[in-house]
Protein backbone atom coordinates (compact mmCIF):
# COMPACT_ATOMS: atom_id res chain seq x y z
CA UNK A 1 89.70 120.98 79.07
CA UNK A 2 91.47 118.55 81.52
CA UNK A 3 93.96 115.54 81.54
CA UNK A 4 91.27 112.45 82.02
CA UNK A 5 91.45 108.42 82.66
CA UNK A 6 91.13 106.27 79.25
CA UNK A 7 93.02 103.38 80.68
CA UNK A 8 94.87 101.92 83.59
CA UNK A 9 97.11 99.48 84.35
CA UNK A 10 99.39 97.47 87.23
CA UNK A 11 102.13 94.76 87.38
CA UNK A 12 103.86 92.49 89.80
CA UNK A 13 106.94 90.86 89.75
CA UNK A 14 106.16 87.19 89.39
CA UNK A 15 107.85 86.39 93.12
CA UNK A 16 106.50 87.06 96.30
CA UNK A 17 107.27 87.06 99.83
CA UNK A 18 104.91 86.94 103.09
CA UNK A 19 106.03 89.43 105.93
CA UNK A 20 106.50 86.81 108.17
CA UNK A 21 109.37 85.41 106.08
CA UNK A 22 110.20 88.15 104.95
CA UNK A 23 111.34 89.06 108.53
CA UNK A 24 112.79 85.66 108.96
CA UNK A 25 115.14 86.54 106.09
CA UNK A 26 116.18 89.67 107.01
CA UNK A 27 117.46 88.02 110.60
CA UNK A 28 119.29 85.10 108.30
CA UNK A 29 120.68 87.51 106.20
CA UNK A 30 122.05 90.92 107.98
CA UNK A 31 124.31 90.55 110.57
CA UNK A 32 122.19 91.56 113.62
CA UNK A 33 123.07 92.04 117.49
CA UNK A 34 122.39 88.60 119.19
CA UNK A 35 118.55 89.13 120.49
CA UNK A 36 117.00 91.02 118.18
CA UNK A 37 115.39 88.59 116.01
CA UNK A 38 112.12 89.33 118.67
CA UNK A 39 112.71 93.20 117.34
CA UNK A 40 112.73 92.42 114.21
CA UNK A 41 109.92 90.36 113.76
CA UNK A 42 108.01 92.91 116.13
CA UNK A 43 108.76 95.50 113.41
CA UNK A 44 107.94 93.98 110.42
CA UNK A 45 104.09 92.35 111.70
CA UNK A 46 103.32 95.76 112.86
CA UNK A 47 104.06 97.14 109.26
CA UNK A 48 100.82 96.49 108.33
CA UNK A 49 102.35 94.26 105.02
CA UNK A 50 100.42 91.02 104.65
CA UNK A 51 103.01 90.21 101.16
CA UNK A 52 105.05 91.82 99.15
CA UNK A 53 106.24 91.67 95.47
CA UNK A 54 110.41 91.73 94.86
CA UNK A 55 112.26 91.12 91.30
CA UNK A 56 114.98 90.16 93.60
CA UNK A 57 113.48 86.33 94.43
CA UNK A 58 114.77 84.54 91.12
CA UNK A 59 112.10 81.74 91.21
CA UNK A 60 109.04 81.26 92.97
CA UNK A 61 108.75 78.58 95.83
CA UNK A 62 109.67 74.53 94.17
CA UNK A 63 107.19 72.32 94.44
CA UNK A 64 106.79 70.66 97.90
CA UNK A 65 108.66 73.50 99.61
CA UNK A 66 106.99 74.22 102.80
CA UNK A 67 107.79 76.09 105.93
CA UNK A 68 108.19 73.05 108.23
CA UNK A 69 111.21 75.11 110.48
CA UNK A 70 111.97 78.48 110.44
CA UNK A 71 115.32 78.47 109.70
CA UNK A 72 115.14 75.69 107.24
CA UNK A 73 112.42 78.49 105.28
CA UNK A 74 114.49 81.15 105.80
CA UNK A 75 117.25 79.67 104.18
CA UNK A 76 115.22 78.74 100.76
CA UNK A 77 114.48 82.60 100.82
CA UNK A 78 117.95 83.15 100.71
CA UNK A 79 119.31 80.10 98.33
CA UNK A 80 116.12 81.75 95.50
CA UNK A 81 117.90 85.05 95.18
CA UNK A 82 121.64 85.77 93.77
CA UNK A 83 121.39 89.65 94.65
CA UNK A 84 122.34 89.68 98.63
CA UNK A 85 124.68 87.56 100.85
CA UNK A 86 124.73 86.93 104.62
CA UNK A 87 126.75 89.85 105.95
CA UNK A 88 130.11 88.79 107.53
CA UNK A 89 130.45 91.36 110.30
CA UNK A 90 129.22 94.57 111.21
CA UNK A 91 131.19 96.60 108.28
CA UNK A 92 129.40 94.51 105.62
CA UNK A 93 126.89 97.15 103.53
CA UNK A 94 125.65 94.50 101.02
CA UNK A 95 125.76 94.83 97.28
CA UNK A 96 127.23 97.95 95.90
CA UNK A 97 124.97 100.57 93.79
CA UNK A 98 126.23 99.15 90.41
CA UNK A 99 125.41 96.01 91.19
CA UNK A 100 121.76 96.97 92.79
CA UNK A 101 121.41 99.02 88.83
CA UNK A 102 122.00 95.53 87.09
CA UNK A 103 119.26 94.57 88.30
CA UNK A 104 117.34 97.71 87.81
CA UNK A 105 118.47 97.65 84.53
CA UNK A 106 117.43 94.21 83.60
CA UNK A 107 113.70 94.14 85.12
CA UNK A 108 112.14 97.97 85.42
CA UNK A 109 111.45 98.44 81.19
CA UNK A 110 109.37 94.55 81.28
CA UNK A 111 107.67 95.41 84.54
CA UNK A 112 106.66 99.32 83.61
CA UNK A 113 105.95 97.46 79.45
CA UNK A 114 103.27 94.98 81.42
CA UNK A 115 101.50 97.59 83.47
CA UNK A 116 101.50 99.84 80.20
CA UNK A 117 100.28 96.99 77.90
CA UNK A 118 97.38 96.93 80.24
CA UNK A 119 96.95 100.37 80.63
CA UNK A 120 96.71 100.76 76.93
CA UNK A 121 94.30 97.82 76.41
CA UNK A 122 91.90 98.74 78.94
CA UNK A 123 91.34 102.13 77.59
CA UNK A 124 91.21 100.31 73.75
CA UNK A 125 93.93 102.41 72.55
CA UNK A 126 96.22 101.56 70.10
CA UNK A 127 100.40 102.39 71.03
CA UNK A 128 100.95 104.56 68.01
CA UNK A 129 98.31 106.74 69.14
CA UNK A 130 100.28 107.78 72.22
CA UNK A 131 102.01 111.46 71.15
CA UNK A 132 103.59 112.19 75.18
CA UNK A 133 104.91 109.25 77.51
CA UNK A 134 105.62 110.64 80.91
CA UNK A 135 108.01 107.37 83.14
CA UNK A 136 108.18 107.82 86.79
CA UNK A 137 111.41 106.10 89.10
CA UNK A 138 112.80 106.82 91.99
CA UNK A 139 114.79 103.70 92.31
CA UNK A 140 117.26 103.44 89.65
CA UNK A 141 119.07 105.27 87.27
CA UNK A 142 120.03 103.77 83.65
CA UNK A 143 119.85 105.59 79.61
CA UNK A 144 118.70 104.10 78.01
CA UNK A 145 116.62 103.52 80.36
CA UNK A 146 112.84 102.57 80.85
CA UNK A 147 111.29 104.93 78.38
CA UNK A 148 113.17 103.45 75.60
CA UNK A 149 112.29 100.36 76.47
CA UNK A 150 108.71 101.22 76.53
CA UNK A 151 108.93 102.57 73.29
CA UNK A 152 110.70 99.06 72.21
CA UNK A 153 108.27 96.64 73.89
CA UNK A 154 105.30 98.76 72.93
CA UNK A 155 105.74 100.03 69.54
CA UNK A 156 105.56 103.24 70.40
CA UNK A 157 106.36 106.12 67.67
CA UNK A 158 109.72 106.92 67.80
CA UNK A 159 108.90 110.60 67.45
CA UNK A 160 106.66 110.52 70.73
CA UNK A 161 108.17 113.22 72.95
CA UNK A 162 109.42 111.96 75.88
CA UNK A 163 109.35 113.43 79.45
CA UNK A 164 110.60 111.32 82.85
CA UNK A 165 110.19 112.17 86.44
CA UNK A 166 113.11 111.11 88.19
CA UNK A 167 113.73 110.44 92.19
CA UNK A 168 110.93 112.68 93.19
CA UNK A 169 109.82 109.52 95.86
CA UNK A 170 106.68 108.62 96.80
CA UNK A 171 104.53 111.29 95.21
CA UNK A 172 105.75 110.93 91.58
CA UNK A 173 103.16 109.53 90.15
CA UNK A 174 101.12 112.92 91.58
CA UNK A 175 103.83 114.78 89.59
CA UNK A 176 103.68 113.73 86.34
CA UNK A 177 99.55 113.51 86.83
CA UNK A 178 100.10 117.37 86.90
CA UNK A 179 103.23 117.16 83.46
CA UNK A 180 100.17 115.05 81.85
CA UNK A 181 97.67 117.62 82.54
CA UNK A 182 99.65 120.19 81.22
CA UNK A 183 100.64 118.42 78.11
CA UNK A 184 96.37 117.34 77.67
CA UNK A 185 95.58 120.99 77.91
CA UNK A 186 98.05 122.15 75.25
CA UNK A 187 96.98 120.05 72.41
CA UNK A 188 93.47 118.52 72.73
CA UNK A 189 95.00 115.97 70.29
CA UNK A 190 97.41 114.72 72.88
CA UNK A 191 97.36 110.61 73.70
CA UNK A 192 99.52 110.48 77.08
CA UNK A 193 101.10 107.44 78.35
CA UNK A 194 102.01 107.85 81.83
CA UNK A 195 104.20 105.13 83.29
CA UNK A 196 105.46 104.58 86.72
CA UNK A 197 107.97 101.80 88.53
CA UNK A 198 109.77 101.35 91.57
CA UNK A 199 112.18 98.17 92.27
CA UNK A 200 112.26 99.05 96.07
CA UNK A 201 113.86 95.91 97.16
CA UNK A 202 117.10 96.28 95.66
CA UNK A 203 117.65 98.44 98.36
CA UNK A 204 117.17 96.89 100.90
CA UNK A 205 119.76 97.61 103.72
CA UNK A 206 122.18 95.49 105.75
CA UNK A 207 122.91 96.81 109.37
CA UNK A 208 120.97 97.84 112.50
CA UNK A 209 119.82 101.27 111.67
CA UNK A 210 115.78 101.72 112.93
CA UNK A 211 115.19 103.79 110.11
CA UNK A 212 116.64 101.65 107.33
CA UNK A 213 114.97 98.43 109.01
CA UNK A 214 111.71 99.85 108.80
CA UNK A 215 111.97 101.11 105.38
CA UNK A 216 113.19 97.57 104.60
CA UNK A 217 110.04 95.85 106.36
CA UNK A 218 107.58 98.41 104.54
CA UNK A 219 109.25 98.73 100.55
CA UNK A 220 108.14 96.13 97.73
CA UNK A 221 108.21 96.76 94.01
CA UNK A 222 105.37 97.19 91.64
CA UNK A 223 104.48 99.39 88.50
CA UNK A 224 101.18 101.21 87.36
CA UNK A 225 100.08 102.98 84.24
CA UNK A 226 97.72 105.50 82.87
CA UNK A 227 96.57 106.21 79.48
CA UNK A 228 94.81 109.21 79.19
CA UNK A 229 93.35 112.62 76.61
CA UNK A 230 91.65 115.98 76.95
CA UNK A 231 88.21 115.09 78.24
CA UNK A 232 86.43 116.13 74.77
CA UNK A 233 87.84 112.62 73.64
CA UNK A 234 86.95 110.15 76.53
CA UNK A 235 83.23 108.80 77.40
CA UNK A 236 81.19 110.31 79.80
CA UNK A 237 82.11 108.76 84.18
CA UNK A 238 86.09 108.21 83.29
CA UNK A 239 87.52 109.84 86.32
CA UNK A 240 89.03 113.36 85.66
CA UNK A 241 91.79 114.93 86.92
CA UNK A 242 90.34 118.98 88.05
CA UNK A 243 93.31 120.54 89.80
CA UNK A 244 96.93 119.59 92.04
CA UNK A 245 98.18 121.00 94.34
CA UNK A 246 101.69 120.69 96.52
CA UNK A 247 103.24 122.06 100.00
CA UNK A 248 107.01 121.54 100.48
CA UNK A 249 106.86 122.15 104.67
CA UNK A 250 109.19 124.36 106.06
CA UNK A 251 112.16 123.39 108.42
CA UNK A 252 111.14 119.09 107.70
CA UNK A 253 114.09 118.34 105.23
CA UNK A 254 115.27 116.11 107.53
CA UNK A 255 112.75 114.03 108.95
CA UNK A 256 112.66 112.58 105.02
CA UNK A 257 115.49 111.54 102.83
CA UNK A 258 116.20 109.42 99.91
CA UNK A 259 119.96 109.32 98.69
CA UNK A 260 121.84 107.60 96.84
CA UNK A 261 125.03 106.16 98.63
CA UNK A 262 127.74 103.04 97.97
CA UNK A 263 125.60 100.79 98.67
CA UNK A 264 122.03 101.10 97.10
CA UNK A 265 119.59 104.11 97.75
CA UNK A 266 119.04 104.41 101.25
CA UNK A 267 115.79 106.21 103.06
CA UNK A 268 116.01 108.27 105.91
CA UNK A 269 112.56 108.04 107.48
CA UNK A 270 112.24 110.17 111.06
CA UNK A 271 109.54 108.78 113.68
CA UNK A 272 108.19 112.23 113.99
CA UNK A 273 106.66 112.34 110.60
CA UNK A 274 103.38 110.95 111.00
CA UNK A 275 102.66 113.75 113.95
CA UNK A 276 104.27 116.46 111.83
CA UNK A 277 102.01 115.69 108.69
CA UNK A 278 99.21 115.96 111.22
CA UNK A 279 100.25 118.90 112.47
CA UNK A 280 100.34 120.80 109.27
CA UNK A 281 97.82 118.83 106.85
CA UNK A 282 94.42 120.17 107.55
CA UNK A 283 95.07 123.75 107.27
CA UNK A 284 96.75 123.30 103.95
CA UNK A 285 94.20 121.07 102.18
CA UNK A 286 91.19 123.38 103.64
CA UNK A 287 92.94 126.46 101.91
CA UNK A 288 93.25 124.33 99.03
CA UNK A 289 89.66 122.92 98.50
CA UNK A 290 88.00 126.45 99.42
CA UNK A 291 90.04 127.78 95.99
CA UNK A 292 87.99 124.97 94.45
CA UNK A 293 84.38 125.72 96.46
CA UNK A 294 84.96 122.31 98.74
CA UNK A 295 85.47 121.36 101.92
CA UNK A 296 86.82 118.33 103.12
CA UNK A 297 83.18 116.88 104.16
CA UNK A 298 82.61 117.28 100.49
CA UNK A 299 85.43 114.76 99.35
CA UNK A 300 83.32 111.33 98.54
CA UNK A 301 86.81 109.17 98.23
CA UNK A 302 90.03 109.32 99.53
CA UNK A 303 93.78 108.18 97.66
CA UNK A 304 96.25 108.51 100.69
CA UNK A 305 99.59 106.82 99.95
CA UNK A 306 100.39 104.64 102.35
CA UNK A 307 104.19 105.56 103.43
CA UNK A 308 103.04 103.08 106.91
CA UNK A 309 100.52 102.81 108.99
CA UNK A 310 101.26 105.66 111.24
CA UNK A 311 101.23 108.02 108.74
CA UNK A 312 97.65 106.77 107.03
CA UNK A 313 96.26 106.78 111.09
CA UNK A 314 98.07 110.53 111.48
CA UNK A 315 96.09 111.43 107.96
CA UNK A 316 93.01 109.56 109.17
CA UNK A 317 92.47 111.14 112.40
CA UNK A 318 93.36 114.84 111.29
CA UNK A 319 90.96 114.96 108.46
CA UNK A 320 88.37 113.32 110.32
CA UNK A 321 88.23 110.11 107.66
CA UNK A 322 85.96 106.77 108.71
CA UNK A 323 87.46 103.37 108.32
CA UNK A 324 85.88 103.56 104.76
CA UNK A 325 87.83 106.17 103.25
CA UNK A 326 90.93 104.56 104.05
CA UNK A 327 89.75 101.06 103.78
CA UNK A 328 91.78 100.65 99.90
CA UNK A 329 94.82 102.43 101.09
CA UNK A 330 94.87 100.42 103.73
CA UNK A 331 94.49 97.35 101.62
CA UNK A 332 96.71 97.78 99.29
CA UNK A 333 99.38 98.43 101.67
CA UNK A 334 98.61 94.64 102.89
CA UNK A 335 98.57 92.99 99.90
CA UNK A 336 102.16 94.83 98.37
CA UNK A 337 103.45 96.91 100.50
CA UNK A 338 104.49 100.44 99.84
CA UNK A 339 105.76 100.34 96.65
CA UNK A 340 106.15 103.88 95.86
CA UNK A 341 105.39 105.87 93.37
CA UNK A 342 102.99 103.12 91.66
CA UNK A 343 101.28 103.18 94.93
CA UNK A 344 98.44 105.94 94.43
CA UNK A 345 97.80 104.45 91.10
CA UNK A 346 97.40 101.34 92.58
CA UNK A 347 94.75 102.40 94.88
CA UNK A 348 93.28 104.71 91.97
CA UNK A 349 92.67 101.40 90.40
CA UNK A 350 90.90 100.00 93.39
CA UNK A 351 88.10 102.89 93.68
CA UNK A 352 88.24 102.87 90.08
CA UNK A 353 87.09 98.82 89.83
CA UNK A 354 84.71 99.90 93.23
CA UNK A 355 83.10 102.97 90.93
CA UNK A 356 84.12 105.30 93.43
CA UNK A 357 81.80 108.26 94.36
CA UNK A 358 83.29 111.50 93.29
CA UNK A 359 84.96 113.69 94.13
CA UNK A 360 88.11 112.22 94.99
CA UNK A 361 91.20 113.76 96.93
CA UNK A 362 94.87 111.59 96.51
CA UNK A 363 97.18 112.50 98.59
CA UNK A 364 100.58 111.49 98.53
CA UNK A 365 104.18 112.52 100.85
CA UNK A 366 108.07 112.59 99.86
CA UNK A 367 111.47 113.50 100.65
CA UNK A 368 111.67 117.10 101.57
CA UNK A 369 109.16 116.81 103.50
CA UNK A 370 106.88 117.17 100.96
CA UNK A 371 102.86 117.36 100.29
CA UNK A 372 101.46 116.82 96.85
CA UNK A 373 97.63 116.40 96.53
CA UNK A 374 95.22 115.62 93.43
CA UNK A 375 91.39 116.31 93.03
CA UNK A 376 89.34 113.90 90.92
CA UNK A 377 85.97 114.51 89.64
């Protein structure tokens, strides 16, 4: 008996920005050195973000608005958010933490509720059914706090037992895959609710720090949800989850870091990860899929998070993966960005709508440095 796929389901804050101006307001708003707009923008197109989703825009774009000047377009970026100021010198930081959690507070329950709504609609299930609801965040910190509000906005029982996975980065959504597992193969009877959102642009960070600017260029916030029971309960092609595994590489703890500090959560992201993940990837997934008779040739579909587009070409070219297996990573990366831990669900979703061939490896990385994999059949 295994932890399998009734239902699944993603949401978007209403607002969105293109990269282009989403550049263009980063060099309006942070207090940069004088010729480094170029830089900037340089960083941000090669991203490999087309648009990205942010609860910190208030409004979308009034009618009529267009981007006739650059500045001019900049500017209405700037004048349709509350949350961040032009920085007055060098020592400005931005907002502080507490004021970054107001807003976590105030938009992670509706935007985890909508992707849950249609999580539990899509597999026809009914909220009172759900016994376990598993919430995955890495980007804020509030109790109550978005299980609550879950339980709230979805009518949840009030005796479902709760469980959240909290500031685990990137991969979290791998993680509580595994807590859902668990919990599916302990009582056959189990409806689980798993639930996860990020709300990376409230951290977005003021100052000229490489690292920090292209964590802000890559970052956009989203949420994804899964409904799913033992396998005895759900119809026959529902995608399955057969083992996890993870690989927490020795002497990296550097090279990835998420803290919290004064002024929002802020990600220290080395330049030498991509060629480190490469370096130590194959062997590790080999060992892994020979303990379950497979080889890598044998994986039909691929779930790599996108943490950039080094890092999916690093994966890429180590396995040996065609443009096809990372064509949805790939997309969805475009279209919102990295948006954390929603993001493998996100792409889950894609090769779910595509009727993916099985089986399927996800793969997804995190602060420490870390490895966390999941095998789909």
């Amino acid at each position: 008996m295994t932890f399998a796929i009734v239902g699944l389901g993603t949401a978007l804050p209403r607002c969105s920005v293109e990269q282009a101006e989403a550049a263009r307001f980063a060099e309006r708003l942070l207090d940069h050195p004088a010729g480094s707009a170029r830089l900037l923008d340089t960083l941000y197109r090669r991203s490999g973000v087309g648009r990205r989703h942010t609860v910190v825009l208030d409004e979308p774009p009034r009618s009529g608005m267009t981007s006739t000047g650059e500045a001019d377009h900049a500017d209405s970026l700037v004048d349709r958010q509350q949350l961040f100021h032009r920085a007055e010198d060098h020592a400005d930081e931005g907002p502080t933490t507490a004021r970054r959690m107001e807003y976590y507070e105030m938009h992670a329950g509706p935007l985890a509720a909508s992707a849950a709504r249609r999580a539990l609609s899509d597999g026809g299930v009914d909220a009172r059914e759900v016994t376990h609801l598993i919430t995955v965040s890495c980007t804020g910190f509030a109790a109550p706090g978005v299980d609550l509000a879950l339980i709230d906005e979805l009518g949840l029982s009030s005796g479902v037992l709760r469980t959240h996975i909290g500031f685990m980065g990137c991969h979290g959504a791998v993680n509580a895959l595994r807590v859902a597992s668990a919990f599916a193969a302990a009582d056959p009877a189990a409806t689980i609710l798993v639930a996860a959102v990020e709300l990376c642009s409230l951290h977005h960070q003021y100052g000229w720090h490489p690292e920090r600017i292209v964590a802000n260029a890559l970052f956009g916030d989203g949420a994804a949800a899964v409904v799913g029971s033992n396998r005895c309960r759900v119809l026959h092609g529902e995608w399955r989850l057969r083992n996890t595994a993870a690989c927490v590489l020795e002497q990296a703890d550097d090279l990835m870091s998420w803290r919290v500090r004064d002024h929002g959560f802020v990600m220290g992201l080395s330049p030498q990860v991509p060629q480190v993940i490469a370096s130590r990837l194959r062997p590790w997934i080999e060992s892994w899929l020979s303990r379950q008779r497979l080889k890598i040739d044998d994986i039909a579909s691929w779930i790599i998070h996108p943490g950039g587009p080094r890092i999916l070409r690093a994966v890429a070219a180590t396995l040996g993966l065609q443009k096809p297996a990372v064509e949805a990573s790939w997309s969805i990366l475009e279209r919102y960005g990295n948006m954390s831990s929603p993001t493998v669900l996100f792409i889950l979703q894609e090769l779910r709508r595509q009727q993916a061939s099985m089986p399927c490896a996800m793969l997804a990385f995190g602060p420490g440095l870390a490895l966390e994999a999941a095998l789909w059949e």
